[in-house]
C-alpha atoms as a PDB file:
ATOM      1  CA  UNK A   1     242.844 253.029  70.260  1.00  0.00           C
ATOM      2  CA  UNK A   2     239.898 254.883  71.456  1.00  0.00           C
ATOM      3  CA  UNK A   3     238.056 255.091  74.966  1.00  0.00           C
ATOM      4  CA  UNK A   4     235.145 253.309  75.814  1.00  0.00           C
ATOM      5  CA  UNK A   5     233.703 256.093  77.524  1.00  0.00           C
ATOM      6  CA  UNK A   6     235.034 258.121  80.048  1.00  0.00           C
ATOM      7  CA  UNK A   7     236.802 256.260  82.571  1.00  0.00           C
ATOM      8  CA  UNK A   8     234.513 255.390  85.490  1.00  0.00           C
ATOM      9  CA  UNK A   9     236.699 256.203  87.894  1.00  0.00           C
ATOM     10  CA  UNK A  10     236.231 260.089  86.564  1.00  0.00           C
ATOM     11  CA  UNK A  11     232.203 259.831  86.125  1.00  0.00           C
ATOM     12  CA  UNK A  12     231.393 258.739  89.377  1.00  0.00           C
ATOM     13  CA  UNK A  13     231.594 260.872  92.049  1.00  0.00           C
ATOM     14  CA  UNK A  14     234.315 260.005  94.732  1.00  0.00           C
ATOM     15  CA  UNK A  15     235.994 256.907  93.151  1.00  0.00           C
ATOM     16  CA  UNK A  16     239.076 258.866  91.618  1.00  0.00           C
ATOM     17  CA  UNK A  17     239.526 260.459  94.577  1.00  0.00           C
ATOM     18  CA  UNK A  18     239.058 257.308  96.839  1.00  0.00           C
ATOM     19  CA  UNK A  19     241.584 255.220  95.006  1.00  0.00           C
ATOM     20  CA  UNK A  20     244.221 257.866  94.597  1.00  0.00           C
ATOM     21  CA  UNK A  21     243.511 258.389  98.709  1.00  0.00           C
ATOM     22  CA  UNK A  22     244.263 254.186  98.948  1.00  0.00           C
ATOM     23  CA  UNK A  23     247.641 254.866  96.598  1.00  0.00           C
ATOM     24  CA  UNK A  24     249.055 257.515  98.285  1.00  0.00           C
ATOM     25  CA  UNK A  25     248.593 255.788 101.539  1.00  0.00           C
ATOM     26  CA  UNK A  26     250.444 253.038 100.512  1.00  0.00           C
ATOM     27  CA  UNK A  27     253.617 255.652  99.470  1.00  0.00           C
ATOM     28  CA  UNK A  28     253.054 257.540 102.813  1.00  0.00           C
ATOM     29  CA  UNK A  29     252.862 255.153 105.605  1.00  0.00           C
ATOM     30  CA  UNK A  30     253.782 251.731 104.176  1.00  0.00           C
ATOM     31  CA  UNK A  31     258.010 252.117 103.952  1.00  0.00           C
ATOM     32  CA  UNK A  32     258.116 250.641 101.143  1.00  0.00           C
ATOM     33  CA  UNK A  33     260.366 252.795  98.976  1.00  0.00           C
ATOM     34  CA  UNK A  34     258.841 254.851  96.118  1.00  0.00           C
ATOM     35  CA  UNK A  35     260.403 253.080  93.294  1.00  0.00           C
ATOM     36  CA  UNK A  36     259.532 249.936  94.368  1.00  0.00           C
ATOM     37  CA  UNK A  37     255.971 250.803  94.590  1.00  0.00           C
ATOM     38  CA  UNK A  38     256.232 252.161  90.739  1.00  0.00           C
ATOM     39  CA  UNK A  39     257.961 248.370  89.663  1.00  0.00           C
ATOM     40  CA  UNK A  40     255.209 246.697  91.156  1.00  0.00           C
ATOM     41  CA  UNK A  41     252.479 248.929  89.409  1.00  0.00           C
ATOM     42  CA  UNK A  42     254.167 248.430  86.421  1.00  0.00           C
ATOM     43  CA  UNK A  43     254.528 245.117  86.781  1.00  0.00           C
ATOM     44  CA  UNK A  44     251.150 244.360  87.757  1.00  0.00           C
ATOM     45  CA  UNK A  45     250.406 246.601  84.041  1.00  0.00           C
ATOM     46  CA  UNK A  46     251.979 244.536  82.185  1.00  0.00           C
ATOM     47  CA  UNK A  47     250.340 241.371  83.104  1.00  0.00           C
ATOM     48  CA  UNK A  48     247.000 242.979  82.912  1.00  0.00           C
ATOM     49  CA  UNK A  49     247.907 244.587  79.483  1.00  0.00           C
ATOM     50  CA  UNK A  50     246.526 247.792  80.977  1.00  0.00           C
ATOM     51  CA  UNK A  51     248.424 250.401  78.432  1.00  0.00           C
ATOM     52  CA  UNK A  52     247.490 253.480  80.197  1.00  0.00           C
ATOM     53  CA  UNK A  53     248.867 252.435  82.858  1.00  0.00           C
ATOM     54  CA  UNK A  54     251.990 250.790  81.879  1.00  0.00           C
ATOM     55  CA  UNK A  55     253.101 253.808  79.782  1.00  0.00           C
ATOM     56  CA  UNK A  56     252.464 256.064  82.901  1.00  0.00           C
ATOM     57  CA  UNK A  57     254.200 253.949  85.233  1.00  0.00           C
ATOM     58  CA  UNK A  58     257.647 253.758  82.844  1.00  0.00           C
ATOM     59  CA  UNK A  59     257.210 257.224  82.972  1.00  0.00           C
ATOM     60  CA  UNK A  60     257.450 258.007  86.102  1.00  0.00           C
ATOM     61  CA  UNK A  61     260.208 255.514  86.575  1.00  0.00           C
ATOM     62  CA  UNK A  62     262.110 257.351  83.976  1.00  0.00           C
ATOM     63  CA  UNK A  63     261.214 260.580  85.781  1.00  0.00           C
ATOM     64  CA  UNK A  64     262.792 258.664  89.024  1.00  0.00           C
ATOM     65  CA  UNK A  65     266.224 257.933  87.297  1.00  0.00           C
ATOM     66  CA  UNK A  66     265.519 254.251  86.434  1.00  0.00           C
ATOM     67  CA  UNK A  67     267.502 253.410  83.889  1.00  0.00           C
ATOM     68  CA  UNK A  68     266.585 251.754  80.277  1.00  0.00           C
ATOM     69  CA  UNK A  69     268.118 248.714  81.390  1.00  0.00           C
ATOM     70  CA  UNK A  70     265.929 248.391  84.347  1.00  0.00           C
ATOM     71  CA  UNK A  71     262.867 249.421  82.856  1.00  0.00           C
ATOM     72  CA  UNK A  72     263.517 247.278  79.621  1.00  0.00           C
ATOM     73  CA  UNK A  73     263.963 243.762  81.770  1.00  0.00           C
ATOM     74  CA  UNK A  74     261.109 244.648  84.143  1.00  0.00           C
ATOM     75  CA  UNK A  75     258.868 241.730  82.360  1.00  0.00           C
ATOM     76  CA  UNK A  76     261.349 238.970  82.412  1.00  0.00           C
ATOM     77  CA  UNK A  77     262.759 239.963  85.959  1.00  0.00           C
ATOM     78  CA  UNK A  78     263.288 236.930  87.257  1.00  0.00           C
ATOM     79  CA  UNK A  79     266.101 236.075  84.227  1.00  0.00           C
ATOM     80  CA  UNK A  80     267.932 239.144  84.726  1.00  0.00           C
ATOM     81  CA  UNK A  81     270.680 240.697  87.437  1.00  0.00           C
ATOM     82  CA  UNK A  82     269.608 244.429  87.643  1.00  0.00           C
ATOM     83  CA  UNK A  83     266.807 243.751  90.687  1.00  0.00           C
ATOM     84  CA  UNK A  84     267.779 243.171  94.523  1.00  0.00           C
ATOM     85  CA  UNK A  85     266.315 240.994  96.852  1.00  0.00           C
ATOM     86  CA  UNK A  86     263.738 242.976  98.154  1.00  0.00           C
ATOM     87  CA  UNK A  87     262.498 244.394  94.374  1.00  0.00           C
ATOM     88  CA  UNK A  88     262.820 240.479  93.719  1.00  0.00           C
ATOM     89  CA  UNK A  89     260.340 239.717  96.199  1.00  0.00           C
ATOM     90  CA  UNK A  90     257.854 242.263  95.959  1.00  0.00           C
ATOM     91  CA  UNK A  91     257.637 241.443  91.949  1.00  0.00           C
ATOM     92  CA  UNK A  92     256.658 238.073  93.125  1.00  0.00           C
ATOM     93  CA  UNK A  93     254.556 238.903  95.676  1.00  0.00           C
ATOM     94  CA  UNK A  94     252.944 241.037  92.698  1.00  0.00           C
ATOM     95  CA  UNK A  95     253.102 238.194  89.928  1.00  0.00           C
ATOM     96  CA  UNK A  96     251.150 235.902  91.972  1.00  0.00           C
ATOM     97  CA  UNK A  97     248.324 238.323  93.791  1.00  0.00           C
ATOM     98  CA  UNK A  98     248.019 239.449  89.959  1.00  0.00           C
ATOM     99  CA  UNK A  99     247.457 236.076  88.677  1.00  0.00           C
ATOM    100  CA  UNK A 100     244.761 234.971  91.301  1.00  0.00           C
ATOM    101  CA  UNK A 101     243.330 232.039  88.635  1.00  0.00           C
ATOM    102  CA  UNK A 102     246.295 230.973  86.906  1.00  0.00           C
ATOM    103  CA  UNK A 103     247.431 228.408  89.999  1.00  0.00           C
ATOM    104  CA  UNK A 104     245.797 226.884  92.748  1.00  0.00           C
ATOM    105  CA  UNK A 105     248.127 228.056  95.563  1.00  0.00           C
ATOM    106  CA  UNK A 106     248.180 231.882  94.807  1.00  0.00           C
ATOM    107  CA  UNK A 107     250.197 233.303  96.678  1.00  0.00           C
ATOM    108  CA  UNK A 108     252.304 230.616  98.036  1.00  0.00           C
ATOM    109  CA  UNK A 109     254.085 230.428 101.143  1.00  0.00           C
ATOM    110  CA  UNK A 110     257.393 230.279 100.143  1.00  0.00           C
ATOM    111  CA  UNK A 111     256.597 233.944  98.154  1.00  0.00           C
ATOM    112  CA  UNK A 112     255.032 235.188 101.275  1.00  0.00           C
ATOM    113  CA  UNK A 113     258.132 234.034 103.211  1.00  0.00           C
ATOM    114  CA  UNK A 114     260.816 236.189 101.035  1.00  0.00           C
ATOM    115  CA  UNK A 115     258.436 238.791 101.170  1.00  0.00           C
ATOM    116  CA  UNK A 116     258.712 238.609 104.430  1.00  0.00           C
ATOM    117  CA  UNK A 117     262.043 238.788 105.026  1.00  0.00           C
ATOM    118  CA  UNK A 118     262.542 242.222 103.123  1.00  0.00           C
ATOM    119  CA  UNK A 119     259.457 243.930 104.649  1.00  0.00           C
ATOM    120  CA  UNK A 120     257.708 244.188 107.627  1.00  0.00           C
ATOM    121  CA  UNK A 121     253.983 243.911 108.570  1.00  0.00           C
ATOM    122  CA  UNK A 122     253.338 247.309 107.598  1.00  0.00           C
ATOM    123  CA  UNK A 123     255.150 247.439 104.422  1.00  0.00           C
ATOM    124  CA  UNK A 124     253.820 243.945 103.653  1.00  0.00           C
ATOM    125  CA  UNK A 125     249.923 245.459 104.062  1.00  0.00           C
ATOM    126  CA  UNK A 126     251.343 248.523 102.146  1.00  0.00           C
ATOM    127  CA  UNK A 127     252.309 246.069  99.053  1.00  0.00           C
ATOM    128  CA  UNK A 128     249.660 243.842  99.019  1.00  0.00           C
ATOM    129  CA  UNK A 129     247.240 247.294  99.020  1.00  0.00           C
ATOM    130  CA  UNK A 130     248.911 248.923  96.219  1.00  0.00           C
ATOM    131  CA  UNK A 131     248.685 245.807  94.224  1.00  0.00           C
ATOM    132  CA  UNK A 132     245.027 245.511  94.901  1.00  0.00           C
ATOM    133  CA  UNK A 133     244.833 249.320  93.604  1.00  0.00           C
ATOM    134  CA  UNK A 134     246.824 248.693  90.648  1.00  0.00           C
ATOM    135  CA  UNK A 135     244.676 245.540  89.598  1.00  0.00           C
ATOM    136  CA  UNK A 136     241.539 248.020  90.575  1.00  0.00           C
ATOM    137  CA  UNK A 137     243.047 250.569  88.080  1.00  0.00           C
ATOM    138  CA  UNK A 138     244.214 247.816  85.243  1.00  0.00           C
ATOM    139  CA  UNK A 139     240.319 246.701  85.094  1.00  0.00           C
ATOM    140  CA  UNK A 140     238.618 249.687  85.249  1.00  0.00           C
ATOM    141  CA  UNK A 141     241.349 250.870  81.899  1.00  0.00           C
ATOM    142  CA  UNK A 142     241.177 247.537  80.064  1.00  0.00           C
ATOM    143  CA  UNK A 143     237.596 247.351  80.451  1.00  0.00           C
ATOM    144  CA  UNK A 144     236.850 250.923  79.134  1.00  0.00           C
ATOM    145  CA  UNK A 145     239.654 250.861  76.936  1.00  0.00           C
ATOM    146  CA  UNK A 146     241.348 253.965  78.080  1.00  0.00           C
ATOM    147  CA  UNK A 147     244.671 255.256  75.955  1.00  0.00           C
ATOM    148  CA  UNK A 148     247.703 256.134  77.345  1.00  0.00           C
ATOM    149  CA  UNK A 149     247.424 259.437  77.787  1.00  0.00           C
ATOM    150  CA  UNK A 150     248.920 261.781  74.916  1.00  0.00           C
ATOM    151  CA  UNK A 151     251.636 264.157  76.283  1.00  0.00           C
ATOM    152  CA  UNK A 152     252.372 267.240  74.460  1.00  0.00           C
ATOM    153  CA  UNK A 153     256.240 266.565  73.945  1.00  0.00           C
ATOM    154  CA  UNK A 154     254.909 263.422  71.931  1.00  0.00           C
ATOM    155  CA  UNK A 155     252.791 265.300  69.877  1.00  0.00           C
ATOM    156  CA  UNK A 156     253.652 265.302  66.054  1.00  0.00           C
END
């Protein structure tokens, strides 16, 4: 696959650095632990189809010391035993603000409510952020096409 163009978030001036400012808030001051963070960008990358990003986010998991098994069921979550409660939720939490059109009650209460009980009002603004970002990052890639990005160790 080939780009586009150059990803917009890199030609216009402020934009990468704006969105990685909104990310790393999100990491910083939102208690939501790291990992789960990377699940629900990678989550939110699969059901966009965004490559780049989907390949990066595995990574970094990997890098984290998720295991294949984890990593492996992270698309059919809800059929498998290897999340906890609070991964559980945020997943869902991420399925549905994902999938704004595919139902008329979006994010429905009863997702908002186990949300709820795992996180707090500041983790719960720190979730529903970094999904936003994520979705902002999945549609700028798709759009433009961009690649995963090609890591020497996977050079042939």
């Amino acid at each position: 696959m080939q780009a586009r163009m150059k990803s917009p978030a890199v030609t216009l001036p402020g934009v990468l650095q704006a969105a990685q400012s909104i990310g790393a808030a999100t990491a910083k001051a939102g208690g939501v632990p790291v990992k789960t963070l990377t699940l629900v960008d990678l989550r939110a990358s699969q059901i966009n189809g965004c490559s780049l990003c989907v390949d990066m986010h595995a990574r970094e998991l990997k890098e984290m010391g998720e295991t294949d098994e984890r990593l492996f069921a992270v698309a059919a979550w809800h059929e498998t035993p290897y999340f906890d409660d609070a991964e559980r939720a945020a997943l869902a939490l991420t399925e549905a603000a994902t999938r704004l059109s595919d139902r008329s009650d979006v994010v429905s209460d009863e997702i908002w409510r186990e949300a709820a009980r795992h996180y707090d009002e500041r983790a719960l603004g720190a979730l529903v952020v970094r999904i936003a970002v994520i979705n902002f990052w999945n549609r700028v890639n798709v759009t433009t096409r961009q690649p995963p990005i090609k890591r020497h160790a996977d050079r042939a």
